[in-house]
C-alpha atoms as a PDB file:
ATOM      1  CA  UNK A   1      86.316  97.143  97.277  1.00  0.00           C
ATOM      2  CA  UNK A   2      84.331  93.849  96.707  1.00  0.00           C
ATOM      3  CA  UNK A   3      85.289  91.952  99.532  1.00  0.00           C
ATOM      4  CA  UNK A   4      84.735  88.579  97.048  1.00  0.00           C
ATOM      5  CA  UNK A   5      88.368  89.468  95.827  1.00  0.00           C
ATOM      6  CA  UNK A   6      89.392  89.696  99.118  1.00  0.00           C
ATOM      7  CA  UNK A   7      87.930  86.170  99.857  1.00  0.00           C
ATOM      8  CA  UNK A   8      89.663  84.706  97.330  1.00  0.00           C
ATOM      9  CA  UNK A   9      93.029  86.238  98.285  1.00  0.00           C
ATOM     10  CA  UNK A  10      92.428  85.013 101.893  1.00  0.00           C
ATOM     11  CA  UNK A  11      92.013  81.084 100.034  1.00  0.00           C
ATOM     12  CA  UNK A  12      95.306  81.588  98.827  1.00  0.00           C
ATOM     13  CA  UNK A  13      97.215  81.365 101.830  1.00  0.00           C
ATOM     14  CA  UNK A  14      98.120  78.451 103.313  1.00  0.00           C
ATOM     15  CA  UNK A  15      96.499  79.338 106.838  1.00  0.00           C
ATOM     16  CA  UNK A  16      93.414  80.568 105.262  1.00  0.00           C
ATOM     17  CA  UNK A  17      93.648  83.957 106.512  1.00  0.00           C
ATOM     18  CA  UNK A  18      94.144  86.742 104.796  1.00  0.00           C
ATOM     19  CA  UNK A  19      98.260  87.665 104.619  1.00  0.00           C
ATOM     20  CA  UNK A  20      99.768  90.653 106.485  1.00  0.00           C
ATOM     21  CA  UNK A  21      99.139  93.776 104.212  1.00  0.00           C
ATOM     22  CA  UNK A  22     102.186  94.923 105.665  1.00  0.00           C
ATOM     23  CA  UNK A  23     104.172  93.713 102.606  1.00  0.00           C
ATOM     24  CA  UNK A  24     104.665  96.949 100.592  1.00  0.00           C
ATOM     25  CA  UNK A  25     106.440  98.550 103.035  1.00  0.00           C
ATOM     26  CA  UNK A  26     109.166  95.956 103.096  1.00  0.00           C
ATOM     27  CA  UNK A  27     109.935  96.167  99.496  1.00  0.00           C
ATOM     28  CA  UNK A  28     107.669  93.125  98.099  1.00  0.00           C
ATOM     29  CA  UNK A  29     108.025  92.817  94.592  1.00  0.00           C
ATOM     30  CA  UNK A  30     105.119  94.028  92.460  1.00  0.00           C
ATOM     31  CA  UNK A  31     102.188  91.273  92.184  1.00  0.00           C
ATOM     32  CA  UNK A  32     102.243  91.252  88.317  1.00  0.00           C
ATOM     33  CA  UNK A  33     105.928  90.007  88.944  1.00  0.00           C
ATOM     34  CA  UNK A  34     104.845  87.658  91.121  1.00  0.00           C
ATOM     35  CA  UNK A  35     101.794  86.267  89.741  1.00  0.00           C
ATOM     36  CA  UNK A  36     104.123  85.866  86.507  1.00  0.00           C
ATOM     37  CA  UNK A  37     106.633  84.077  88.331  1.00  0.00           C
ATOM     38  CA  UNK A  38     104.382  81.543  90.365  1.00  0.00           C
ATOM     39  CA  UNK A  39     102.566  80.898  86.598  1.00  0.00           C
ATOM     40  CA  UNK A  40     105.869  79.734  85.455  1.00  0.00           C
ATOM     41  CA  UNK A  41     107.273  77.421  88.649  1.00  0.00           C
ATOM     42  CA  UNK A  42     107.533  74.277  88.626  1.00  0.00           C
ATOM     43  CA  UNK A  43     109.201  73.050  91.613  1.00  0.00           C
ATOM     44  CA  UNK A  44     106.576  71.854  94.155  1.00  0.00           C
ATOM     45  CA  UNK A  45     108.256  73.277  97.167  1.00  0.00           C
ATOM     46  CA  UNK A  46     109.153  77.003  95.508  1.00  0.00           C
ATOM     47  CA  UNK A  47     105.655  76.911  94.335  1.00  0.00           C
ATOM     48  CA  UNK A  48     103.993  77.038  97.444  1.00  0.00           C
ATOM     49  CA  UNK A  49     106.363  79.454  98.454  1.00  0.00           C
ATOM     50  CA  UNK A  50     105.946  81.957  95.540  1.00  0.00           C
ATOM     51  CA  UNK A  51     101.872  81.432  95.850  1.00  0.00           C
ATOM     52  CA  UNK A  52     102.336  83.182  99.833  1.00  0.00           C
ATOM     53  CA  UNK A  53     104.513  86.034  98.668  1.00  0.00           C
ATOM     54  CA  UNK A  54     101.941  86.860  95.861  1.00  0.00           C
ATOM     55  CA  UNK A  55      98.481  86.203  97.874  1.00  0.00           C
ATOM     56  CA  UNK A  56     100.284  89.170 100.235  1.00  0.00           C
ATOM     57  CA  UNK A  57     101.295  91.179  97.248  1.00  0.00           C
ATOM     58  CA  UNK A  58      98.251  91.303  96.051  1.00  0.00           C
ATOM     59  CA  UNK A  59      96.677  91.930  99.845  1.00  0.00           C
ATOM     60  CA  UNK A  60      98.934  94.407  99.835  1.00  0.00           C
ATOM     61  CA  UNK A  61      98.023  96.578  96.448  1.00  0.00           C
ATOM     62  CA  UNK A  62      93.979  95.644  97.428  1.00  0.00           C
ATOM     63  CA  UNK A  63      94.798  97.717 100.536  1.00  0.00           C
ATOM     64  CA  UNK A  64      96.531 100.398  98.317  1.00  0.00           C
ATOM     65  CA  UNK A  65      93.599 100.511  95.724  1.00  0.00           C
ATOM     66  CA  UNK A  66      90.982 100.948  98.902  1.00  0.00           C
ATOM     67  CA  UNK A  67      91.893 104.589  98.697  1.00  0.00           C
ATOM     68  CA  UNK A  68      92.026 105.122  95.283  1.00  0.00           C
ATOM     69  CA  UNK A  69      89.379 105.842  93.006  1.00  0.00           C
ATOM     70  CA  UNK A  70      88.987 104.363  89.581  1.00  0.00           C
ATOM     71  CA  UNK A  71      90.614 101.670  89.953  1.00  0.00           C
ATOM     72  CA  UNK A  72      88.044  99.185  88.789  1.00  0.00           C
ATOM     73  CA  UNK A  73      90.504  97.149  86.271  1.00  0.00           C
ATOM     74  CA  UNK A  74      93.234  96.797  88.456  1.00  0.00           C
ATOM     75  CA  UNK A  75      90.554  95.147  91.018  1.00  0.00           C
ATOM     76  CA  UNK A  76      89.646  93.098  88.081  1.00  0.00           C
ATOM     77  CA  UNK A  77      93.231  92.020  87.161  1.00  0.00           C
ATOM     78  CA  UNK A  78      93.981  90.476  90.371  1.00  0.00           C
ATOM     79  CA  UNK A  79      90.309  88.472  90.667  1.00  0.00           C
ATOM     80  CA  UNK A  80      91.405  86.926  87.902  1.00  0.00           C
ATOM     81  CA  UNK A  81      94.762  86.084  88.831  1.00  0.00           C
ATOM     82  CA  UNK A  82      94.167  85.090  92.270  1.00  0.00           C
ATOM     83  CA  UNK A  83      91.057  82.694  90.754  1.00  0.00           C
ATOM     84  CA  UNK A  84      94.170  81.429  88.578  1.00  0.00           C
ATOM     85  CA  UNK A  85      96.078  80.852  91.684  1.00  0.00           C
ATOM     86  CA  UNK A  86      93.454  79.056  93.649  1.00  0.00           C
ATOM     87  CA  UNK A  87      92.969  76.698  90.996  1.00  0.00           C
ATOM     88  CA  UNK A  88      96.636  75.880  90.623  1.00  0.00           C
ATOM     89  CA  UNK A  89      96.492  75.071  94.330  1.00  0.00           C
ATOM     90  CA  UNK A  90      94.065  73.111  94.196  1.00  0.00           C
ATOM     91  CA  UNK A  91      95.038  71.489  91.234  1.00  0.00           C
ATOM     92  CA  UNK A  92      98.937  70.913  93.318  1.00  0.00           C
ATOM     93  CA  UNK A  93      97.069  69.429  96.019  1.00  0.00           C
ATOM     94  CA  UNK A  94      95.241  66.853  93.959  1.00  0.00           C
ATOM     95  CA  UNK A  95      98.634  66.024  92.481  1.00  0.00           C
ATOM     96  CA  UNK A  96     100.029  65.671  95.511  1.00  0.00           C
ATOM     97  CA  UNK A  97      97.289  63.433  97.306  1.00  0.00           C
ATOM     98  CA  UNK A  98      97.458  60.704  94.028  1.00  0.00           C
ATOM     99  CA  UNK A  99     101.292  60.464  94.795  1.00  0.00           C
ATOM    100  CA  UNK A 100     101.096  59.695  98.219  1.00  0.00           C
ATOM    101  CA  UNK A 101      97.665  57.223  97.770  1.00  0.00           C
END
């Protein structure tokens, strides 16, 4: 697994380390789900919220697709997405700073 993927999921969370992988065993929704649901947010405070539960989704699945082979566009999928969700982070943050200046 490239571990760039995994560096970008780790940017995601708010402490800047990587979330507990421990997620699918407690029923976390699929990551698709989630990534399609943070896309679409637009309160500020369920935003951030939503980001966390998919950075570990996808943490989770990573850790899933470790021992599978083939799985090169799944890998792929969530790059993407998680370069989406860093850049709407960083794009809230920016919003957020100009308010309060």
């Amino acid at each position: 697994m490239p571990t760039y993927i995994r560096r970008i999921v780790m940017l995601l969370s708010s402490d800047g380390r990587m979330p507990r992988s421990d997620a699918t065993s407690k029923g976390l929704a699929d990551w698709h789900q989630l990534y399609a649901a943070t896309m679409r947010e637009m309160d500020a405070k369920q935003l951030h919220v939503l980001i966390e539960k998919t950075s570990r989704a996808m943490e989770a699945r990573l850790d899933e697709l470790s021992r599978i082979e083939g799985n090169e566009q799944e890998q792929k999928e969530i790059f993407i997405a998680a370069n989406a969700l860093l850049s709407l982070k960083v794009a809230r943050r920016k919003w957020e700073n100009k308010i309060s200046d």
